[in-house]
C-alpha atoms as a PDB file:
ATOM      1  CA  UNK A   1    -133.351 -54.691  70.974  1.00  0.00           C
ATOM      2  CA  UNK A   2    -129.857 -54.812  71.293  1.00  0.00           C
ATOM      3  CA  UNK A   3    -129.099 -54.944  67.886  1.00  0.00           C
ATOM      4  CA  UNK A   4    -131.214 -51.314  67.758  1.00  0.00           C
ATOM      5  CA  UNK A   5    -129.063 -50.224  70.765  1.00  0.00           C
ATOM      6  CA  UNK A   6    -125.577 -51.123  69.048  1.00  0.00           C
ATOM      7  CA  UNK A   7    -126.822 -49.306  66.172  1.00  0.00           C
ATOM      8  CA  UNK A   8    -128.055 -45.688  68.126  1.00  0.00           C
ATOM      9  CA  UNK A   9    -124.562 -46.355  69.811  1.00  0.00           C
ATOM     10  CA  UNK A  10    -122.455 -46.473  66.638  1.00  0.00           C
ATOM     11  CA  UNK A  11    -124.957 -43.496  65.372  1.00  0.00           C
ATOM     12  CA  UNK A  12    -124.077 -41.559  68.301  1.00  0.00           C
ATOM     13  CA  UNK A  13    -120.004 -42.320  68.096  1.00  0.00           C
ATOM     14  CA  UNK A  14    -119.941 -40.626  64.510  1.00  0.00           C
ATOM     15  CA  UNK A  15    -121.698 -37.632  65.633  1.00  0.00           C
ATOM     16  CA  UNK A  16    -119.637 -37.364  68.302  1.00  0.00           C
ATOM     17  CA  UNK A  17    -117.360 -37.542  65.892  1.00  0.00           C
ATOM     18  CA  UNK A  18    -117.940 -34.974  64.116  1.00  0.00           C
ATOM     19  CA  UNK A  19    -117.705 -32.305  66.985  1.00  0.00           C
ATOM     20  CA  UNK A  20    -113.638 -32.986  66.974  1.00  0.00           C
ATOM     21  CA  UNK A  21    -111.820 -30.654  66.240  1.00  0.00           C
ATOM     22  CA  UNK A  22    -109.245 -31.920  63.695  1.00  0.00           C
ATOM     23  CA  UNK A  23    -105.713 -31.037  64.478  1.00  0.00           C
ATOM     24  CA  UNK A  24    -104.040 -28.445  62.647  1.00  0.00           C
ATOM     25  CA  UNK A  25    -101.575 -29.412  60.297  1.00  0.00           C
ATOM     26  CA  UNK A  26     -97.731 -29.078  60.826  1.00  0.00           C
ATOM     27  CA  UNK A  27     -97.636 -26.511  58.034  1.00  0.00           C
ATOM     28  CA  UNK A  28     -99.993 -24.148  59.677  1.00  0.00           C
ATOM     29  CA  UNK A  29     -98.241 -24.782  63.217  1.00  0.00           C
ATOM     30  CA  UNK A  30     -95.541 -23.867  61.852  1.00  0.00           C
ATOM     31  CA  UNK A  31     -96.097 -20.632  60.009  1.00  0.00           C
ATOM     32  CA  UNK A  32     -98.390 -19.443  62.880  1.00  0.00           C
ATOM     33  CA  UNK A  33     -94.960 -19.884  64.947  1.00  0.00           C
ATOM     34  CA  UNK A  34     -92.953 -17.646  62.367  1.00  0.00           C
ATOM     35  CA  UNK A  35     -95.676 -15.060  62.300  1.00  0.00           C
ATOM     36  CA  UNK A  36     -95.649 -14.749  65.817  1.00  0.00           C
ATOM     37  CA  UNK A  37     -91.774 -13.825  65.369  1.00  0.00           C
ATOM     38  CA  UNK A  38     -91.965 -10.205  64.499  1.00  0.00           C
ATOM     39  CA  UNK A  39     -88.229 -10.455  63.284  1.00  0.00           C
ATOM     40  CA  UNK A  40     -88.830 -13.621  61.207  1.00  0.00           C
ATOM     41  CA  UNK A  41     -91.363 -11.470  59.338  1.00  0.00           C
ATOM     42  CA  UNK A  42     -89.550  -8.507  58.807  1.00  0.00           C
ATOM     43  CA  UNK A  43     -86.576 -10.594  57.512  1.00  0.00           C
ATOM     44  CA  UNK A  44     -88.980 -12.304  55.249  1.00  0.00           C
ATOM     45  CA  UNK A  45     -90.661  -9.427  54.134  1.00  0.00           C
ATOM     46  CA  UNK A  46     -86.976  -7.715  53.279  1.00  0.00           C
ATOM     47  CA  UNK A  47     -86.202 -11.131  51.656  1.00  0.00           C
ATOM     48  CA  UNK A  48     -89.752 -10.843  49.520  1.00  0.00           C
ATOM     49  CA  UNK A  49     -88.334  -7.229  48.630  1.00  0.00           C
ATOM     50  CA  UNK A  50     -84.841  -8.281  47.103  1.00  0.00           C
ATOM     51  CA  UNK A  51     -86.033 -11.164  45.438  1.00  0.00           C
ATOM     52  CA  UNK A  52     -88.786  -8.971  43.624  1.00  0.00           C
ATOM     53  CA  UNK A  53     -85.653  -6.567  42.620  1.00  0.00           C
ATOM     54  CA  UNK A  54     -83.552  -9.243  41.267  1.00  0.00           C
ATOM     55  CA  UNK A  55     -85.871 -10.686  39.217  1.00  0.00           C
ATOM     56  CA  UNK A  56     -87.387  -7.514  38.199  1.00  0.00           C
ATOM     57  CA  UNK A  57     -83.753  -6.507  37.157  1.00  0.00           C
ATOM     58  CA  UNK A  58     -83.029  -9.587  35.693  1.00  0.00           C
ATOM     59  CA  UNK A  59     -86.315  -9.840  33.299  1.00  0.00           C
ATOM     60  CA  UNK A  60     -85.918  -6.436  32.108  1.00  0.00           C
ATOM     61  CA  UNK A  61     -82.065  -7.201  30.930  1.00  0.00           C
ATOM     62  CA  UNK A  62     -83.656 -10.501  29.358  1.00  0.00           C
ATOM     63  CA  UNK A  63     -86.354  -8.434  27.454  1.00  0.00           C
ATOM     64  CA  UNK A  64     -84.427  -5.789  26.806  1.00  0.00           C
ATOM     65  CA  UNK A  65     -85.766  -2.809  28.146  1.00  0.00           C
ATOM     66  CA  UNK A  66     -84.223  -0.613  31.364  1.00  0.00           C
ATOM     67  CA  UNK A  67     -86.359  -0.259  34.262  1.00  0.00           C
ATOM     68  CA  UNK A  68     -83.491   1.291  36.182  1.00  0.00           C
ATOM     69  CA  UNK A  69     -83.246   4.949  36.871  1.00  0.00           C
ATOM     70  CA  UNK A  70     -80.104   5.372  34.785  1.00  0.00           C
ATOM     71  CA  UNK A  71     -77.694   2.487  33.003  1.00  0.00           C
ATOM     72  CA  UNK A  72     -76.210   1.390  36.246  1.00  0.00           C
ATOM     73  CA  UNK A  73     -72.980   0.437  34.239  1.00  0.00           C
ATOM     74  CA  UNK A  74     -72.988   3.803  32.080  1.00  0.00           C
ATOM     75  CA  UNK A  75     -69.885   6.044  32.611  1.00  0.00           C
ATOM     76  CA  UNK A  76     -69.731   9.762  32.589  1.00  0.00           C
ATOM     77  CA  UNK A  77     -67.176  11.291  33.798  1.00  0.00           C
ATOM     78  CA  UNK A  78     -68.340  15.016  33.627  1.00  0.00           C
ATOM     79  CA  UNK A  79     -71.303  13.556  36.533  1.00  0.00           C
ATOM     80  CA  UNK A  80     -68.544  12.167  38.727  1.00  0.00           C
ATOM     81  CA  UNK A  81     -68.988  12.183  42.620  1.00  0.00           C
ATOM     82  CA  UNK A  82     -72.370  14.174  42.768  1.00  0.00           C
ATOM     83  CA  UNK A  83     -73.222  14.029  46.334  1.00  0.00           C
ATOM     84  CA  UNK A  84     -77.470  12.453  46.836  1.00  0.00           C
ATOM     85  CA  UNK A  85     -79.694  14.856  45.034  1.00  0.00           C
ATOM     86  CA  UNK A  86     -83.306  14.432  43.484  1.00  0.00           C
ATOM     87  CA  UNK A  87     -81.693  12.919  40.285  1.00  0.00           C
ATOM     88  CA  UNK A  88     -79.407  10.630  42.066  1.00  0.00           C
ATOM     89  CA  UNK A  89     -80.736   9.564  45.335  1.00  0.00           C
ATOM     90  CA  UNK A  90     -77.585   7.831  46.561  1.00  0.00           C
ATOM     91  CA  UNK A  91     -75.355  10.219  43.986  1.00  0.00           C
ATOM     92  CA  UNK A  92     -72.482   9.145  41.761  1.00  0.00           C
ATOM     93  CA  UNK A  93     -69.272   7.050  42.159  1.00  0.00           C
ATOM     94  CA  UNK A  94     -65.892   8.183  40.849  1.00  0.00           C
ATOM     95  CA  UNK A  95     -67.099   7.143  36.619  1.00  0.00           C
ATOM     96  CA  UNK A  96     -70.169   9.004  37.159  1.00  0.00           C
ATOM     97  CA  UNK A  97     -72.619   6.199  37.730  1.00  0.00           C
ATOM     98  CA  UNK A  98     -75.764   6.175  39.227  1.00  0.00           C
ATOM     99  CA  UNK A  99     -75.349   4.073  43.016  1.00  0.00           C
ATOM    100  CA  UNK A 100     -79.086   3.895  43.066  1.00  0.00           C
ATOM    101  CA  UNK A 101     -79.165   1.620  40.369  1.00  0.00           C
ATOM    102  CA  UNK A 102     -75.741  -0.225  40.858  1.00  0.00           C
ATOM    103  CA  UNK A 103     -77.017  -0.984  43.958  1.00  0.00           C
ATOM    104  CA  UNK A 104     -80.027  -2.089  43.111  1.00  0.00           C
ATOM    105  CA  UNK A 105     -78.567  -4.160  39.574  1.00  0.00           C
ATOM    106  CA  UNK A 106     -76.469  -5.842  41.972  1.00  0.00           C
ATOM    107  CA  UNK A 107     -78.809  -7.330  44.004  1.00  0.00           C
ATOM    108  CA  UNK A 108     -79.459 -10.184  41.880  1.00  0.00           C
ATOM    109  CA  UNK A 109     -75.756 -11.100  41.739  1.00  0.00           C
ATOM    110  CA  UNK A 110     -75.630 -11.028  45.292  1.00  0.00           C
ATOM    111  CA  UNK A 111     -78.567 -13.316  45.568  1.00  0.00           C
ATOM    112  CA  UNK A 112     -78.036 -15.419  42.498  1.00  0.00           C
ATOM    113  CA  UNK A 113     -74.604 -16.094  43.881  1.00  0.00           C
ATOM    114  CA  UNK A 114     -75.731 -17.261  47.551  1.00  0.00           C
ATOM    115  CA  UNK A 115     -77.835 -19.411  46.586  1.00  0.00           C
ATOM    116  CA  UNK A 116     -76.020 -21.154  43.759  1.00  0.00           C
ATOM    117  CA  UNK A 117     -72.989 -21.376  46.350  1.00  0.00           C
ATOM    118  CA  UNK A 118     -75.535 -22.718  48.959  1.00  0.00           C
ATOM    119  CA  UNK A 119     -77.108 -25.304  46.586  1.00  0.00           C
ATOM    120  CA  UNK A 120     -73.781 -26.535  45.468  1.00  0.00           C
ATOM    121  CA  UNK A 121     -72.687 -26.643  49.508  1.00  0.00           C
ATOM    122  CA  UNK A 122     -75.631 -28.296  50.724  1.00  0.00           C
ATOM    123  CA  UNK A 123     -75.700 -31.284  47.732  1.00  0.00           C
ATOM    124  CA  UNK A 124     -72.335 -31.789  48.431  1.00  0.00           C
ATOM    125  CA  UNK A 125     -72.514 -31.514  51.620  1.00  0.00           C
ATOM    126  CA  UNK A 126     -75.665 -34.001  52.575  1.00  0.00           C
ATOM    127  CA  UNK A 127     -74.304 -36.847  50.359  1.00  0.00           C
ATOM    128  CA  UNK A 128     -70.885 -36.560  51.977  1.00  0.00           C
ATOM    129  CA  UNK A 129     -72.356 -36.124  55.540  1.00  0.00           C
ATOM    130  CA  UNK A 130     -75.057 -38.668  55.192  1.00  0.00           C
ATOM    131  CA  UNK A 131     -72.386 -41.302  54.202  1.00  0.00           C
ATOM    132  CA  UNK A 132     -70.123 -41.148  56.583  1.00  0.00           C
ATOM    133  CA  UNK A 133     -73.070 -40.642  59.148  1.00  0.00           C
ATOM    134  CA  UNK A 134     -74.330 -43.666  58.033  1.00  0.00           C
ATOM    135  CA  UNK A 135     -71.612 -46.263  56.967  1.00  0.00           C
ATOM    136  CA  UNK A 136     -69.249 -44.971  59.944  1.00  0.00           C
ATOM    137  CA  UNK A 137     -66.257 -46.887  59.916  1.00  0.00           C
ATOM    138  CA  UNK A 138     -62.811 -45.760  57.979  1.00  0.00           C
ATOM    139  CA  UNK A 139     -65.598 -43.995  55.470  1.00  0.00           C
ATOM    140  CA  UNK A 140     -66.653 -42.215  58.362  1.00  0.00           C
ATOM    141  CA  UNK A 141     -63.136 -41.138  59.458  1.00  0.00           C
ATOM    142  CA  UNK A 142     -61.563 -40.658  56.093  1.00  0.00           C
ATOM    143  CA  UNK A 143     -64.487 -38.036  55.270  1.00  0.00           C
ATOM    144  CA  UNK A 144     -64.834 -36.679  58.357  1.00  0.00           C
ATOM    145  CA  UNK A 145     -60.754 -35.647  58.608  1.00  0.00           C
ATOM    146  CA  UNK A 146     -61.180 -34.482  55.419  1.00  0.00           C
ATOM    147  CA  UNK A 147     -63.547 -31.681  56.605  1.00  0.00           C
ATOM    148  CA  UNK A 148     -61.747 -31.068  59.768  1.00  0.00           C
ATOM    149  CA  UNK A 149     -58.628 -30.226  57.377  1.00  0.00           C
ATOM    150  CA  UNK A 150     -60.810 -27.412  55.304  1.00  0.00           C
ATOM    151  CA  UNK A 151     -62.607 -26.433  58.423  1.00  0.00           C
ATOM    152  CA  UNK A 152     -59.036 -25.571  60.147  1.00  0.00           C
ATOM    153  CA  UNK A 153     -58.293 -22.877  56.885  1.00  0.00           C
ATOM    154  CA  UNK A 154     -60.555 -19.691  57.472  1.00  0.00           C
ATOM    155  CA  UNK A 155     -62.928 -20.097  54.838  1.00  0.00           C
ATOM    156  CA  UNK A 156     -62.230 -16.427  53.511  1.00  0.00           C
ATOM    157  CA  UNK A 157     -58.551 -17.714  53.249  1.00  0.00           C
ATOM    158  CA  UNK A 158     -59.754 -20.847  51.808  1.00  0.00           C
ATOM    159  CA  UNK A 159     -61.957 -19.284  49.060  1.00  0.00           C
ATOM    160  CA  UNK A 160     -59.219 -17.146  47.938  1.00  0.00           C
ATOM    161  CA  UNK A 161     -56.882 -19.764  47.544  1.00  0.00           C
ATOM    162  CA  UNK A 162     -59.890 -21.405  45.603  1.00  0.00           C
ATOM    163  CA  UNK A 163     -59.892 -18.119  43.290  1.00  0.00           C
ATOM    164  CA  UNK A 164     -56.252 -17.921  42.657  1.00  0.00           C
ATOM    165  CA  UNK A 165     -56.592 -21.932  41.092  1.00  0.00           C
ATOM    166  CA  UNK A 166     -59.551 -21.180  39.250  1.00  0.00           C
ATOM    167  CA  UNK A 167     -58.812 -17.524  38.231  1.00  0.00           C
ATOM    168  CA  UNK A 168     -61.487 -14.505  38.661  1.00  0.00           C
ATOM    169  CA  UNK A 169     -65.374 -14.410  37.401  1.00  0.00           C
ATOM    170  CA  UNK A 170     -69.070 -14.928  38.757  1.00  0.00           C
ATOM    171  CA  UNK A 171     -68.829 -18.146  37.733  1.00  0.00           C
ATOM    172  CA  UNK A 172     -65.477 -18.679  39.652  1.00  0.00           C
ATOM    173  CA  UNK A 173     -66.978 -17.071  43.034  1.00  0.00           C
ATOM    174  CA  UNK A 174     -70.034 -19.121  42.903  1.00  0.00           C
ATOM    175  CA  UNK A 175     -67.777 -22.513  43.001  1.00  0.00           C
ATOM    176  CA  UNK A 176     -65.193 -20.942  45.378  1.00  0.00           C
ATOM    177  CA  UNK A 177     -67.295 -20.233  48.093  1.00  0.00           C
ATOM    178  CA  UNK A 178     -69.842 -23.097  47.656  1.00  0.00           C
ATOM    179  CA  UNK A 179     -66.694 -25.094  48.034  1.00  0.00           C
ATOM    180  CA  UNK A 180     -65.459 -23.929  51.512  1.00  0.00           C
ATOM    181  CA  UNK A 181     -68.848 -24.443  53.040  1.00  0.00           C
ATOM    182  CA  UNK A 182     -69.600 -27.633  52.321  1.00  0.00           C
ATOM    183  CA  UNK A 183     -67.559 -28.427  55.715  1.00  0.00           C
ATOM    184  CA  UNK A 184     -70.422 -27.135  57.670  1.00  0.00           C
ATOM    185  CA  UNK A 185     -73.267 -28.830  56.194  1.00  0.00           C
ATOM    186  CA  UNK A 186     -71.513 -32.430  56.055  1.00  0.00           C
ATOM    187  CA  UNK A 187     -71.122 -32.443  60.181  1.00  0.00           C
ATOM    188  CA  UNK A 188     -74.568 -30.897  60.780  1.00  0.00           C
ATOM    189  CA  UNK A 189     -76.056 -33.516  58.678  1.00  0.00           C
ATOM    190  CA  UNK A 190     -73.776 -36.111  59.945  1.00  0.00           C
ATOM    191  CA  UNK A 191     -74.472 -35.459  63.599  1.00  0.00           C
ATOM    192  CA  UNK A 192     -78.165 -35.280  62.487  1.00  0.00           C
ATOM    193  CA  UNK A 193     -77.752 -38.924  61.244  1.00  0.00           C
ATOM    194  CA  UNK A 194     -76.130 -40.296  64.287  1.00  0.00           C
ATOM    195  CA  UNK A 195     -78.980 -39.249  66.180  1.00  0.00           C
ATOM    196  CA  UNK A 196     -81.921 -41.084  64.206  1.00  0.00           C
ATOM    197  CA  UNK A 197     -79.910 -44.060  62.258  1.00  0.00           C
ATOM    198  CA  UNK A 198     -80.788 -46.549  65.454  1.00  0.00           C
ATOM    199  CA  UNK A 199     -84.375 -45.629  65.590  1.00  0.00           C
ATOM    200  CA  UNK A 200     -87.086 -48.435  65.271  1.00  0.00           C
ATOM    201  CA  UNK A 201     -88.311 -47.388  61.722  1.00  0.00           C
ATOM    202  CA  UNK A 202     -84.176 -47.320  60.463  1.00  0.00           C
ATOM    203  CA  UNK A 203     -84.356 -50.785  61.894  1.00  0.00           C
ATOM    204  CA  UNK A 204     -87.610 -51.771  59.883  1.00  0.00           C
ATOM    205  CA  UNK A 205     -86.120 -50.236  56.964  1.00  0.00           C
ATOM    206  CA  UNK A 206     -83.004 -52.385  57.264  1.00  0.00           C
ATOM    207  CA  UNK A 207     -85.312 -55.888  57.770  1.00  0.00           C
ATOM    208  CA  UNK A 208     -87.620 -55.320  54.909  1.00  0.00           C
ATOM    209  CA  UNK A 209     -84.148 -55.122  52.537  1.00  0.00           C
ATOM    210  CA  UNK A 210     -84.414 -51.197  51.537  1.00  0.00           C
ATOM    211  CA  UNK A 211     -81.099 -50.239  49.740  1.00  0.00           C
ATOM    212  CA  UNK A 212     -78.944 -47.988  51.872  1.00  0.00           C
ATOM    213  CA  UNK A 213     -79.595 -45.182  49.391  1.00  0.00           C
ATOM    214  CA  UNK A 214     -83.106 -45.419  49.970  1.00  0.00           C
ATOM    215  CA  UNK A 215     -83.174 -45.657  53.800  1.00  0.00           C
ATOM    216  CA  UNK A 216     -80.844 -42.528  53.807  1.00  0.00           C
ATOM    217  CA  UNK A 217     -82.842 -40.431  51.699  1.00  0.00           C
ATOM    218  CA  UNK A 218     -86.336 -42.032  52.141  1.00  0.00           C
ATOM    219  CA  UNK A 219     -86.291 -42.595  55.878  1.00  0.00           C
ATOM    220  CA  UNK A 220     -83.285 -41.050  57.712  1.00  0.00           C
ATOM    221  CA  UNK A 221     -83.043 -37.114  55.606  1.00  0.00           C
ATOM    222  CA  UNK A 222     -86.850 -36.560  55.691  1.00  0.00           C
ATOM    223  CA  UNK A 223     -85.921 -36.335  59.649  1.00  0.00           C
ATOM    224  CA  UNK A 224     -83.572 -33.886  59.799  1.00  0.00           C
ATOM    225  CA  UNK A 225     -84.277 -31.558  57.187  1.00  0.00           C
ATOM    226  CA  UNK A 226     -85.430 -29.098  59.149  1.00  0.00           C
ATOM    227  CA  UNK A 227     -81.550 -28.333  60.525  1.00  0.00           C
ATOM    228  CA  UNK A 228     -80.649 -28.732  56.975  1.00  0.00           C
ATOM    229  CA  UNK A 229     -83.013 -25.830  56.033  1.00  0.00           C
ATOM    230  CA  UNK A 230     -82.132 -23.339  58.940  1.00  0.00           C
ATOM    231  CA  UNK A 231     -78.306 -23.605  58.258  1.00  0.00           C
ATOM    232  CA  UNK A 232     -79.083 -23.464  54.419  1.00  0.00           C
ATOM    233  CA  UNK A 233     -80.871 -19.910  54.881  1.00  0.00           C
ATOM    234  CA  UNK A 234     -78.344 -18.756  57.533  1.00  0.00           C
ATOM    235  CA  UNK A 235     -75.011 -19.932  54.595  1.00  0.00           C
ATOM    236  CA  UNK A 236     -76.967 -17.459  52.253  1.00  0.00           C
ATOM    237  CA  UNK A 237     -76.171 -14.755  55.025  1.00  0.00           C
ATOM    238  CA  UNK A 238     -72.458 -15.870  54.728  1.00  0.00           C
ATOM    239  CA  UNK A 239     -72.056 -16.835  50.733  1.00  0.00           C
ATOM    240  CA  UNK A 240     -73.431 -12.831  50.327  1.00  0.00           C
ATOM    241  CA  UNK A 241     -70.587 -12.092  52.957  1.00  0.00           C
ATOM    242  CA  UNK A 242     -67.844 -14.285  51.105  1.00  0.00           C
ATOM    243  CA  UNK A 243     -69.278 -12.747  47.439  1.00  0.00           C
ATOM    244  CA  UNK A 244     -69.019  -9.006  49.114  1.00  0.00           C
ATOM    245  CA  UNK A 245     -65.411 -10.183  50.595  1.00  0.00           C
ATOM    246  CA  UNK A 246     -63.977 -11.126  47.192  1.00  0.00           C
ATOM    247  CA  UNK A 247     -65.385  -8.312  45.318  1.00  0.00           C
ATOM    248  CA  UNK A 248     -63.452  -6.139  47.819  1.00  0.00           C
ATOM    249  CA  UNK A 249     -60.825  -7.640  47.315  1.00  0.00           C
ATOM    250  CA  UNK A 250     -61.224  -7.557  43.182  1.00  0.00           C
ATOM    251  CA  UNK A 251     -61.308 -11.407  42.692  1.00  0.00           C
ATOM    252  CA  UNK A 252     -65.217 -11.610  42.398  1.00  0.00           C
ATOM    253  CA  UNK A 253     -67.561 -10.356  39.848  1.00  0.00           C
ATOM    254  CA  UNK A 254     -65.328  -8.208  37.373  1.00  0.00           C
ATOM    255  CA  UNK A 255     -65.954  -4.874  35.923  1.00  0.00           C
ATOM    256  CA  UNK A 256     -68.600  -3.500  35.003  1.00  0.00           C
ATOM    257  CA  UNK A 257     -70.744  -5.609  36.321  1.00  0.00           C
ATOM    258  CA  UNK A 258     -72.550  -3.763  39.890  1.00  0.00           C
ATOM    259  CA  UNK A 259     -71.798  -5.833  42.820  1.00  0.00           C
ATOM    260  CA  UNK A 260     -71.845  -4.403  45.932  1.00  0.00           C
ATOM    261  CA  UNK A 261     -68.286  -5.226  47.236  1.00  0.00           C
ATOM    262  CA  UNK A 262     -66.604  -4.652  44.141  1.00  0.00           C
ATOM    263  CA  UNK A 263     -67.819  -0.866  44.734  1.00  0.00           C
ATOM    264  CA  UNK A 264     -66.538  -1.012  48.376  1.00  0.00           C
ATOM    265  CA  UNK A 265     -63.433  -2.078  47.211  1.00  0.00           C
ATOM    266  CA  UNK A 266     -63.432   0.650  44.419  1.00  0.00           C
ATOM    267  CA  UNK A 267     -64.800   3.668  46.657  1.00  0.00           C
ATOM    268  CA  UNK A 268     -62.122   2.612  49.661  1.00  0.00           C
ATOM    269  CA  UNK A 269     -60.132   5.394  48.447  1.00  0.00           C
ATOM    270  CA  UNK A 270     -62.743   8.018  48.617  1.00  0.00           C
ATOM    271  CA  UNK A 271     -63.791   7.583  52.127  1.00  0.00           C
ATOM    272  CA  UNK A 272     -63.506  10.916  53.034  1.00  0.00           C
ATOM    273  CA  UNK A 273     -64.433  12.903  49.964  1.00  0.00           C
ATOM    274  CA  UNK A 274     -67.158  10.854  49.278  1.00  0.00           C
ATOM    275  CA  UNK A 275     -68.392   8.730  51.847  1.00  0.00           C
ATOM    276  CA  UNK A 276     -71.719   7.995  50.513  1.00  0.00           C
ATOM    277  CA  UNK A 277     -70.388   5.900  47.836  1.00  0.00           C
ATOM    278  CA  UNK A 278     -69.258   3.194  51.300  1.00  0.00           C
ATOM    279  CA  UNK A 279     -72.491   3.555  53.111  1.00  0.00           C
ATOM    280  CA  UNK A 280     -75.072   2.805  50.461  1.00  0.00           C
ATOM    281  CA  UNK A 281     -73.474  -0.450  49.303  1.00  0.00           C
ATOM    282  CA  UNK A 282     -72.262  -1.692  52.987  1.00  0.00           C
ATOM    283  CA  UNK A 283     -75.996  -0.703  53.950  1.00  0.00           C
ATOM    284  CA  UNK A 284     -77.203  -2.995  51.124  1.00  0.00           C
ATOM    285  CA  UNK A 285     -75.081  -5.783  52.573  1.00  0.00           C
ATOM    286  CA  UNK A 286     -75.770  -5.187  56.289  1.00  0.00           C
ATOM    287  CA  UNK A 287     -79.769  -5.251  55.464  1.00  0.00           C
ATOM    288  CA  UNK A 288     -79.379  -8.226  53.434  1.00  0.00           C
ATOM    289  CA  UNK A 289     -77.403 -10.074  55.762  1.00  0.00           C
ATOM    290  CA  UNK A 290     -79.431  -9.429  58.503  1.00  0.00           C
ATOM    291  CA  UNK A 291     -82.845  -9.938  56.665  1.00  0.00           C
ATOM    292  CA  UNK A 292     -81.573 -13.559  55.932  1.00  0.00           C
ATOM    293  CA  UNK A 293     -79.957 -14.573  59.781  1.00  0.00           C
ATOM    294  CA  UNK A 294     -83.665 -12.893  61.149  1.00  0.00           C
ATOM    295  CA  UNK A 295     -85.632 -15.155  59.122  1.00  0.00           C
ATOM    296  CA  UNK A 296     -83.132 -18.374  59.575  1.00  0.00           C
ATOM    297  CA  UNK A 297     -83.484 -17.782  63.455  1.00  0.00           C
ATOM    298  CA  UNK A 298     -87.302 -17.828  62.750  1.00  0.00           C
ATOM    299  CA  UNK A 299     -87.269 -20.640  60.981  1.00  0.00           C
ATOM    300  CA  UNK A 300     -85.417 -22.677  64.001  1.00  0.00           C
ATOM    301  CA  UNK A 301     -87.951 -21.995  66.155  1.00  0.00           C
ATOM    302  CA  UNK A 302     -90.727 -22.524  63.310  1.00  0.00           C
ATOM    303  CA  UNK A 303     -89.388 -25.916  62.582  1.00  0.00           C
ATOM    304  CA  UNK A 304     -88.738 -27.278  65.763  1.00  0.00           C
ATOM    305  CA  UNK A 305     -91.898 -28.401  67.799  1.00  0.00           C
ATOM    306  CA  UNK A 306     -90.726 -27.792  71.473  1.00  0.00           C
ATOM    307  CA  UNK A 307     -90.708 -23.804  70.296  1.00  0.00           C
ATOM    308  CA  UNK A 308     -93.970 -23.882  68.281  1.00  0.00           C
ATOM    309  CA  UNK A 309     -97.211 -21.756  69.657  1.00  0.00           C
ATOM    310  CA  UNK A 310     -99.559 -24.069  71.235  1.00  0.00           C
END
């Protein structure tokens, strides 16, 4: 008799069981939290947009064929500073080139270039700001100062100082800016590190003989990525602002490549008899700016689980 009653128990314990509900995973928690941001979405949704450009853009140069309304680096000077019409829905600059499709060709070297600056920032940055997090000590100080000396140059002043060594170009921009913000991502991740290198499973790490490069990136970075990820999506918001900065200033992307502060910097002069050809490509930096800051302020609250819906 008892053994039948230990087994109806255990029988009833698993169908118990199965009435549970399982908890939802962090994934889900957190995109139900960044879908409940109305902002977050729009930003992403804006974000979805210029990425589909881009690469639409970008394939159709690869294969060959032009997708664009017009050649957005064709010059006629006989169709030069036509006001918006039907044909040219943000009208012509001063060589007679469609702004609809500069604009729109330039949005993958806006793009391309924050996030190659970003991913050359944020490797950089995480190695240098995980070992001095980690090792403290002179290493900690030596690095550390080191940042503090970059940080104390405005990093618009910095990157053009970085462009005057290296000379003008894409290429040049992209390593330029990624350079100056690798500051920023070395004391976030540092700070992160302080925080979590003198918890218990650090401490197990340490016993069991894992390398130091292995409790760093195995243990210690899997902790705080989700810092690492907001401020990587907000530094896209600033590389486009740094790429737009340069162009204006001519020491970015060259002609006659579209970029949209190259053509601020080029239309400056023609602010009153033809302002259109400022407000469509400042437009096309404000919106993509913004898009990228609404969806990293999502993503704060997404990631951190004292803000997530319940």
């Amino acid at each position: 008799m008892k053994i039948k009653h230990s087994f109806n128990s255990d029988e009833n314990q698993l169908q118990a069981a199965e009435y549970v509900e399982k908890p939802e995973s962090q994934l889900k928690l957190m995109w139900e939290t960044l879908r409940q941001n109305k902002a977050a979405v729009v930003g992403l949704f804006i974000i979805g947009l210029l990425v589909l450009i881009a690469l639409t853009v970008w394939l159709s140069e690869l294969m060959g064929k032009q997708i664009l309304p017009y050649d957005p680096n064709y010059s006629d000077m006989s169709q030069s500073f036509i006001w918006p019409n039907a044909q040219h829905w943000f009208g012509t600059d001063q060589l007679g080139r469609d702004l609809f499709s500069r604009i729109l060709d330039g949005t993958k070297i806006s793009l391309s270039v924050g996030v190659a600056a970003v991913a050359i920032s944020l490797s950089v940055g995480v190695i240098l700001g995980a070992t001095a997090g980690y090792r403290g000590g002179k290493t900690d100080t030596t690095i550390m100062r080191f940042m503090d000396i970059m940080l104390a140059i405005p990093s618009i002043l910095l990157a053009i100082a970085f462009m005057a060594a290296l000379g003008k170009g894409l290429d040049k921009a992209i390593i330029a800016i990624g350079l100056v913000s690798i500051p920023e991502y070395a004391r976030i991740v540092r700070g992160s590190i302080l925080s979590v290198k003198e918890n218990d499973y650090v401490q197990a790490a340490k016993i069991i003989g894992n390398k130091t490069s292995r409790i760093i990136y195995k243990h210690i970075l899997p902790n705080v990525i989700s810092v690492i990820v907001v401020r990587a999506t907000l530094g896209i918001s600033s590389a486009v602002l740094d790429t737009a900065a340069l162009g204006f200033l001519g020491l970015g992307v060259q002609p006659p490549f579209a970029e949209w502060g190259d053509m601020l910097g080029r239309a400056r002069g023609f602010i009153f008899s033809a302002p259109y050809t400022l407000i469509f490509p400042g437009i096309a930096i404000t919106i993509t700016v913004l898009a990228f800051n609404l969806l990293g302020d999502g993503l704060r609250d997404a990631l951190d689980p004292k803000s997530r819906i319940k």
